[in-house]
PDB file of N, CA and C in Angstrom:
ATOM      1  N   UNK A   1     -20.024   7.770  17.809  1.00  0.00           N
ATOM      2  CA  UNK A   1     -19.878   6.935  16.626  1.00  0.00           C
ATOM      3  C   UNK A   1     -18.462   7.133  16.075  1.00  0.00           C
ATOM      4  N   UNK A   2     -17.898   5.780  15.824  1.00  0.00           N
ATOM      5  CA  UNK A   2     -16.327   6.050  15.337  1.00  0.00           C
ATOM      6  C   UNK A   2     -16.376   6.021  13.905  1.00  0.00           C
ATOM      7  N   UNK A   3     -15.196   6.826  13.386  1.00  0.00           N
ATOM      8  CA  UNK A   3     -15.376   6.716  11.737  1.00  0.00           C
ATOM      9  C   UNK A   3     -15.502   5.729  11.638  1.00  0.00           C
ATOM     10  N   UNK A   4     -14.750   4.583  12.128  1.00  0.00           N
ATOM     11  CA  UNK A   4     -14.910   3.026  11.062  1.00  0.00           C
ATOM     12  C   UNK A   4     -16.653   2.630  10.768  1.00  0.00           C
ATOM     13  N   UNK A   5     -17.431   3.009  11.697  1.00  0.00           N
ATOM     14  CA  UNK A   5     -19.373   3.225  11.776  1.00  0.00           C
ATOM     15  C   UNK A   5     -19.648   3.654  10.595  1.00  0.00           C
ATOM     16  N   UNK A   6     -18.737   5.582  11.397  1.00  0.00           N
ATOM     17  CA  UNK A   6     -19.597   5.907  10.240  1.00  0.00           C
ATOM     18  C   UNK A   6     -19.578   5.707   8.740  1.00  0.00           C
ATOM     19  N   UNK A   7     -18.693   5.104   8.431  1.00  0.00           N
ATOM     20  CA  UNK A   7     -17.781   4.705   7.017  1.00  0.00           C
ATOM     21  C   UNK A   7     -18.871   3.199   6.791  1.00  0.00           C
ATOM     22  N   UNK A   8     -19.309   2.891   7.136  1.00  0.00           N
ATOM     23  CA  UNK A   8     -20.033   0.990   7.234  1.00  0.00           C
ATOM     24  C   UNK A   8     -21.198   1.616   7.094  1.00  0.00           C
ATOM     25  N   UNK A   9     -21.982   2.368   7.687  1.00  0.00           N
ATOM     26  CA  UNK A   9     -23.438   2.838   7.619  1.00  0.00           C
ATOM     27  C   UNK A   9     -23.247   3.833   6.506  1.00  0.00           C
ATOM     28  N   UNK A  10     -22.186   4.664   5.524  1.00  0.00           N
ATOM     29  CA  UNK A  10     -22.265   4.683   4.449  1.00  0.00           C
ATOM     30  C   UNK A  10     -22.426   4.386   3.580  1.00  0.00           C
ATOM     31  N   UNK A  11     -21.277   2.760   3.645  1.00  0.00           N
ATOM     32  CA  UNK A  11     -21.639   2.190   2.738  1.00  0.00           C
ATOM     33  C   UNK A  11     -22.421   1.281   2.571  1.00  0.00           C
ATOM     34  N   UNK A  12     -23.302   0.929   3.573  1.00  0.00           N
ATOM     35  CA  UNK A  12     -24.646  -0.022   3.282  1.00  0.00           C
ATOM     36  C   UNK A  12     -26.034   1.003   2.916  1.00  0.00           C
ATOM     37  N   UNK A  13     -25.888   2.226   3.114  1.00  0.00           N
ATOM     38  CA  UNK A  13     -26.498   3.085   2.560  1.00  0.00           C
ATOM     39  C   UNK A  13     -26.708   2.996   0.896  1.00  0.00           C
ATOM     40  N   UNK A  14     -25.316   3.306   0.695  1.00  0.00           N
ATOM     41  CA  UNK A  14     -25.380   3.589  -0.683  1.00  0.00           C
ATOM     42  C   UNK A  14     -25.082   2.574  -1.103  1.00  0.00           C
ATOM     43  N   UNK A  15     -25.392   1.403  -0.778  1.00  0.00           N
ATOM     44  CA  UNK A  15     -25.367   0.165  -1.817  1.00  0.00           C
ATOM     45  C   UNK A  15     -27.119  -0.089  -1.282  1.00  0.00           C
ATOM     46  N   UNK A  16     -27.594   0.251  -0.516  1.00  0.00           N
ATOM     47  CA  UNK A  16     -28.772  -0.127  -0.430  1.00  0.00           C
ATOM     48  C   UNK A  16     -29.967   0.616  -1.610  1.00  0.00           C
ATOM     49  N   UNK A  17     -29.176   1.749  -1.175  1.00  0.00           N
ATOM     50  CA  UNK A  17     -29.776   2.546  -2.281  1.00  0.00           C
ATOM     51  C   UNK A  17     -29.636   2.218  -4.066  1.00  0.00           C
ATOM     52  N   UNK A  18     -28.190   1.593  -4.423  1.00  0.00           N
ATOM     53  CA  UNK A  18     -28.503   1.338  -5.711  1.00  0.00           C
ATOM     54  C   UNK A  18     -29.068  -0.376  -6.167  1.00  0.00           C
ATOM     55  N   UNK A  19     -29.090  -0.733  -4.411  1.00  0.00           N
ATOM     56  CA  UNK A  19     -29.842  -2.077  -5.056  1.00  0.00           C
ATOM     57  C   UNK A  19     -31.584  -2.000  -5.388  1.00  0.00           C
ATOM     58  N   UNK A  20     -32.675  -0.484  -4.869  1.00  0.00           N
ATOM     59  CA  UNK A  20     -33.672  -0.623  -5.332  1.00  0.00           C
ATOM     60  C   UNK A  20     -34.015  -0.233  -6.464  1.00  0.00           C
ATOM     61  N   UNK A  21     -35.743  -0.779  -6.873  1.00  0.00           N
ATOM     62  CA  UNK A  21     -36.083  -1.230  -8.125  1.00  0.00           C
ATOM     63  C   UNK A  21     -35.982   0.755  -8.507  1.00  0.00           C
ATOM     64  N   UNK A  22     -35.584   1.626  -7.790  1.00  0.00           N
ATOM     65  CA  UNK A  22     -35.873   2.817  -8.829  1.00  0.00           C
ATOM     66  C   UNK A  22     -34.229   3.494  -9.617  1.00  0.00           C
ATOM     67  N   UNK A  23     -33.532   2.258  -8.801  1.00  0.00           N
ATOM     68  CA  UNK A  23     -31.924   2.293 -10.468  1.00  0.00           C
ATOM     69  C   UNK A  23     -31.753   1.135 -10.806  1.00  0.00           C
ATOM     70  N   UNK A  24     -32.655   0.514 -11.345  1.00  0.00           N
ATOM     71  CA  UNK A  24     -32.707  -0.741 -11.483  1.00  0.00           C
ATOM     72  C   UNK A  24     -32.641  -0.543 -12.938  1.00  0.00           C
ATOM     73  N   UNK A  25     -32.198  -1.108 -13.712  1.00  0.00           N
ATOM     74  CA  UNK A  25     -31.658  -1.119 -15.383  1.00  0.00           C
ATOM     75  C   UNK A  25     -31.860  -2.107 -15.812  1.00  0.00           C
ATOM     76  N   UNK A  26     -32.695  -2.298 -16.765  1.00  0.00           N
ATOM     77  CA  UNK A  26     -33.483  -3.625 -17.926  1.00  0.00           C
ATOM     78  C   UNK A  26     -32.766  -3.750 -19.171  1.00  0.00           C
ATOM     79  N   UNK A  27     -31.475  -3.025 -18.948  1.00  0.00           N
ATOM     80  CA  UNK A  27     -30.839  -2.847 -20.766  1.00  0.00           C
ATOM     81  C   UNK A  27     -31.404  -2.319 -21.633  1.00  0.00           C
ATOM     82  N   UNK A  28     -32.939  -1.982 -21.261  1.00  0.00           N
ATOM     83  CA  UNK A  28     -33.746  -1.291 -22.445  1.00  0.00           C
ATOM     84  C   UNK A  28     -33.520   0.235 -22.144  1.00  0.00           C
ATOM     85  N   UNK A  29     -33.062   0.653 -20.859  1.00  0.00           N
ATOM     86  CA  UNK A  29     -33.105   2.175 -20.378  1.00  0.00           C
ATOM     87  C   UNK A  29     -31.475   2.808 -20.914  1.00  0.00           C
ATOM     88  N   UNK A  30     -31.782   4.007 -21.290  1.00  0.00           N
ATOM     89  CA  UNK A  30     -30.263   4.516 -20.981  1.00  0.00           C
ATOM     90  C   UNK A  30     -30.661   6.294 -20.475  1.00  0.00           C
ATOM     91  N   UNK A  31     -29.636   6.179 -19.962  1.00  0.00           N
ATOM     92  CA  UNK A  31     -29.358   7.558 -19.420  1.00  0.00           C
ATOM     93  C   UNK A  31     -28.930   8.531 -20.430  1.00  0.00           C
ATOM     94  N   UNK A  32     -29.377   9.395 -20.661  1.00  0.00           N
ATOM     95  CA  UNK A  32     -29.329  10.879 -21.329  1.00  0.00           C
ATOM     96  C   UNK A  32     -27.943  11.692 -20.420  1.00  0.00           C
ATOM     97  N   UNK A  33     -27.158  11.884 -21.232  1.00  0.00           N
ATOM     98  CA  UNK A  33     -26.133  12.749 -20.267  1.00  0.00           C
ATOM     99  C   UNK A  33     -25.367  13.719 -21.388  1.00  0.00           C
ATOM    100  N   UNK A  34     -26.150  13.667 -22.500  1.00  0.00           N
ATOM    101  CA  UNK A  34     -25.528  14.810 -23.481  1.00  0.00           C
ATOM    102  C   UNK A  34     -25.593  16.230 -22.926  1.00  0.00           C
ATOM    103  N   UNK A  35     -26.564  16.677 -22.098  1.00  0.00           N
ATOM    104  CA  UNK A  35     -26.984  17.868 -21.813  1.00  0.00           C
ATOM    105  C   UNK A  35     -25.532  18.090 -20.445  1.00  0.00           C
ATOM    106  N   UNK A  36     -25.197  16.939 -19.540  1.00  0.00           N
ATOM    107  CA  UNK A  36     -24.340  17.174 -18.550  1.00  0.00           C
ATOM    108  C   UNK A  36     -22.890  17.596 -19.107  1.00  0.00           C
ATOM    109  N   UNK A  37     -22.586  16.861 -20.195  1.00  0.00           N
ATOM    110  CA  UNK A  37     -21.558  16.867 -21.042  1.00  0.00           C
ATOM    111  C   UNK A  37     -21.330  18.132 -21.532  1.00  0.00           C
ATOM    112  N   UNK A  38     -22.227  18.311 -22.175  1.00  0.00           N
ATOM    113  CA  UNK A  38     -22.377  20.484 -22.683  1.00  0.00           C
ATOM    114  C   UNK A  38     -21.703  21.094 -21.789  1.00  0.00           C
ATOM    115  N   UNK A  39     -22.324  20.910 -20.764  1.00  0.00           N
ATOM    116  CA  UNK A  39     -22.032  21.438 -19.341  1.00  0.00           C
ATOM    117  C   UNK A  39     -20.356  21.887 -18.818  1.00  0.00           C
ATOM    118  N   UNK A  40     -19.934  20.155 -19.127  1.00  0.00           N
ATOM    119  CA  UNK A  40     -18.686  19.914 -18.569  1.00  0.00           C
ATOM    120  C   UNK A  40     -17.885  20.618 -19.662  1.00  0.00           C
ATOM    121  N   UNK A  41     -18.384  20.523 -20.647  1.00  0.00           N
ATOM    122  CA  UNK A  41     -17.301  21.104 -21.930  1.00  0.00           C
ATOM    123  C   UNK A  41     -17.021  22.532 -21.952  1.00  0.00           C
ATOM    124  N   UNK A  42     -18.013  22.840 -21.766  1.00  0.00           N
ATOM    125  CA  UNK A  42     -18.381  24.609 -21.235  1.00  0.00           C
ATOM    126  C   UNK A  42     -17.284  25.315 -20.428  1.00  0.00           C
ATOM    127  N   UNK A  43     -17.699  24.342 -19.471  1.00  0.00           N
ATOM    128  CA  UNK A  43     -16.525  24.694 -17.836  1.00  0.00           C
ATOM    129  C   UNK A  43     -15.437  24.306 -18.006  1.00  0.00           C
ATOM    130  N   UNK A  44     -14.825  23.458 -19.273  1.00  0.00           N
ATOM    131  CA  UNK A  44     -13.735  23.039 -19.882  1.00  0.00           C
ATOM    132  C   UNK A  44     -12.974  24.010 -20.470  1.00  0.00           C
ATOM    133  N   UNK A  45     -13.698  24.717 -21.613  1.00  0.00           N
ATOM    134  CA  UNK A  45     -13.239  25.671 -22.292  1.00  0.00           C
ATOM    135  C   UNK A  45     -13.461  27.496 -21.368  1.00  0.00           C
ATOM    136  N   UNK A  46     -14.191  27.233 -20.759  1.00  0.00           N
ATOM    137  CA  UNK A  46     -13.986  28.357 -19.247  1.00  0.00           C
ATOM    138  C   UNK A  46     -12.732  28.190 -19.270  1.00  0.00           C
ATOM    139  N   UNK A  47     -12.663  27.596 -18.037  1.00  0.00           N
ATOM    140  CA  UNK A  47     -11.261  27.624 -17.431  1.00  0.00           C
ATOM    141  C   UNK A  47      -9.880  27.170 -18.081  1.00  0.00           C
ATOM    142  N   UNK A  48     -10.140  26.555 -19.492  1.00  0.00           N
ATOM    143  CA  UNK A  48      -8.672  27.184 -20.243  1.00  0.00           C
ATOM    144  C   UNK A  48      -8.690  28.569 -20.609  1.00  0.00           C
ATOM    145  N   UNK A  49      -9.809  29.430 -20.569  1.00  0.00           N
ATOM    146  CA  UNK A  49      -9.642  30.050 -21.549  1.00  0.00           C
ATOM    147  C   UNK A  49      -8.806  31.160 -20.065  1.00  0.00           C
ATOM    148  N   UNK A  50      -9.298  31.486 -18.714  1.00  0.00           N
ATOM    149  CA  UNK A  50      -9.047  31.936 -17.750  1.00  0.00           C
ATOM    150  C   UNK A  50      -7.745  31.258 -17.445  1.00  0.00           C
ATOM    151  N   UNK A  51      -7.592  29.808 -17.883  1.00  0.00           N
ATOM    152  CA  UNK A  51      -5.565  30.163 -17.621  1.00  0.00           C
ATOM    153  C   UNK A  51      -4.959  30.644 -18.378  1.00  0.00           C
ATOM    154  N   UNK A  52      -5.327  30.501 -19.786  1.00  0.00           N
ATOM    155  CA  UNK A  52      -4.293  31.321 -20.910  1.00  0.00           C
ATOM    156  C   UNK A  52      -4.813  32.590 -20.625  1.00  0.00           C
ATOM    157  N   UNK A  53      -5.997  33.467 -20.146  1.00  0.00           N
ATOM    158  CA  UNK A  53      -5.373  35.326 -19.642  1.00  0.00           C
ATOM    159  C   UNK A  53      -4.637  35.127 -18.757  1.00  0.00           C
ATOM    160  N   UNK A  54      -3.973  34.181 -17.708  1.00  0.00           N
ATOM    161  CA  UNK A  54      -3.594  34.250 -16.106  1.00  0.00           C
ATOM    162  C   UNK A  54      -2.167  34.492 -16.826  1.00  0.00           C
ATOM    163  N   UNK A  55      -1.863  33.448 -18.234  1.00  0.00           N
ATOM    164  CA  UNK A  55      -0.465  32.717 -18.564  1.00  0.00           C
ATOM    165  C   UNK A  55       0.193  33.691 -19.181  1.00  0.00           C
ATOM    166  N   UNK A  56      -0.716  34.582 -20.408  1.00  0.00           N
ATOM    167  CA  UNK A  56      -0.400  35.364 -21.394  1.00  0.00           C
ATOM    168  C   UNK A  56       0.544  37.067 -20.936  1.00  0.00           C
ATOM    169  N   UNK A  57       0.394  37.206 -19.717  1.00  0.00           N
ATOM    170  CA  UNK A  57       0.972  38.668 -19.124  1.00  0.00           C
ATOM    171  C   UNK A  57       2.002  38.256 -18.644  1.00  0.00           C
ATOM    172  N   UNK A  58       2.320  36.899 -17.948  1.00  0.00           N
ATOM    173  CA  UNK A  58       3.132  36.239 -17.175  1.00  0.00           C
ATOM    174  C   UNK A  58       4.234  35.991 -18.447  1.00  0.00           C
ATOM    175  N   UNK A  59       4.025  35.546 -19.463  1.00  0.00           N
ATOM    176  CA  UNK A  59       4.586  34.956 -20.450  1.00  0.00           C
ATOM    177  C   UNK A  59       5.142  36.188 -21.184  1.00  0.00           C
ATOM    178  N   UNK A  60       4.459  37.269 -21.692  1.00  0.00           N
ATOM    179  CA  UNK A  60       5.295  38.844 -21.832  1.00  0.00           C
ATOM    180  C   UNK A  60       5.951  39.341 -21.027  1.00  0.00           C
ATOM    181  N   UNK A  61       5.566  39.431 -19.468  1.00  0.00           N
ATOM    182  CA  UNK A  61       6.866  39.626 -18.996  1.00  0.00           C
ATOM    183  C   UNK A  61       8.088  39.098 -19.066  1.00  0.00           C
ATOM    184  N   UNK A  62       7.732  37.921 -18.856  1.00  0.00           N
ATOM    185  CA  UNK A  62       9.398  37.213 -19.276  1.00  0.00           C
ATOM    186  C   UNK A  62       9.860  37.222 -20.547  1.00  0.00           C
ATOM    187  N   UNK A  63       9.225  37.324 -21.633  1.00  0.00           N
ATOM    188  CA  UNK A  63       9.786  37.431 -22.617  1.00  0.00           C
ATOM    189  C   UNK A  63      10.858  38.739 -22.628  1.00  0.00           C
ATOM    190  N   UNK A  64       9.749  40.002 -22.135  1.00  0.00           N
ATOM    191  CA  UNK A  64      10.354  41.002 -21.899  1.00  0.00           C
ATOM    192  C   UNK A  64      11.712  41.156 -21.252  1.00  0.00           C
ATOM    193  N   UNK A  65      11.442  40.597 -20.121  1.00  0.00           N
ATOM    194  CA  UNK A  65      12.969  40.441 -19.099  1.00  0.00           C
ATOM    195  C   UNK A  65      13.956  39.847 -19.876  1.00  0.00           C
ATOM    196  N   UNK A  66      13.905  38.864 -20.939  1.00  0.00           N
ATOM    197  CA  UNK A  66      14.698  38.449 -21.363  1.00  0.00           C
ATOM    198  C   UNK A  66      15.468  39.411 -22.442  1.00  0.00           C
ATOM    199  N   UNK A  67      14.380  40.370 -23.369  1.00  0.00           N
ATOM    200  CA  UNK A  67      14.901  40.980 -23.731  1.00  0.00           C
ATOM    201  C   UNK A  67      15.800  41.709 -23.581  1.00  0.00           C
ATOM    202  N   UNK A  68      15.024  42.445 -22.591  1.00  0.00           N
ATOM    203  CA  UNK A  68      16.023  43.745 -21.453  1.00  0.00           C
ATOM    204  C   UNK A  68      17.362  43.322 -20.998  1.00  0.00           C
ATOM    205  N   UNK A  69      18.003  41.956 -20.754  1.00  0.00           N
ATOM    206  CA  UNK A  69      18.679  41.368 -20.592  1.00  0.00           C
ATOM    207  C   UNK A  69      19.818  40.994 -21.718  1.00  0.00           C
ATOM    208  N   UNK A  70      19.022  41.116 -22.692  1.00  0.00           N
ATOM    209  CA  UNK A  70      19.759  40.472 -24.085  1.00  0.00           C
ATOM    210  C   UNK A  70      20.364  42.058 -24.502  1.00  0.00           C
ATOM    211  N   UNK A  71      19.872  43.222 -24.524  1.00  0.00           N
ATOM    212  CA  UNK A  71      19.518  44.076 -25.115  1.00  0.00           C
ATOM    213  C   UNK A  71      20.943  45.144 -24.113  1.00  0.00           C
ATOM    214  N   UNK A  72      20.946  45.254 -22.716  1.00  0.00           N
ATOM    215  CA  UNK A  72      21.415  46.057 -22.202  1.00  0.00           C
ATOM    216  C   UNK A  72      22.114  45.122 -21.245  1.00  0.00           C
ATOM    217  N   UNK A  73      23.110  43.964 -21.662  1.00  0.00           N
ATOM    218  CA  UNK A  73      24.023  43.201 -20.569  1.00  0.00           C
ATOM    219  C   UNK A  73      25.183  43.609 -20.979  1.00  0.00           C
TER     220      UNK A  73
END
């Protein structure tokens, strides 16, 4: 099977799949995604919070170097 296949039997897959009646949407339904959102915000404020420790030692050293520099040139 050549990619261009397998790429075509993907995508009649997944359009087959959102053409049946079980994602089928009446305008009366909505999706709940506050709880996914928590989620994402979570893992948002994670991983800033893990680059500013990565940034904060990186950022004293150089301050430092600069000192040492200013201090004894």
């Amino acid at each position: 099977m050549t990619k261009n296949t397998k790429l075509k039997t993907i995508v009649v897959a997944v359009l087959a799949a959102s053409a049946s009646p079980a994602f089928a949407n009446d305008g009366s339904s909505v999706v709940d995604v506050s709880g996914a959102l928590t989620i994402v915000a979570g893992i948002t404020v994670a991983v800033a919070a893990i680059g500013a420790a990565k940034l904060a030692p990186a950022a004293t050293a150089v301050a430092f170097k600069w000192a040492k520099g200013a201090l004894f040139s």
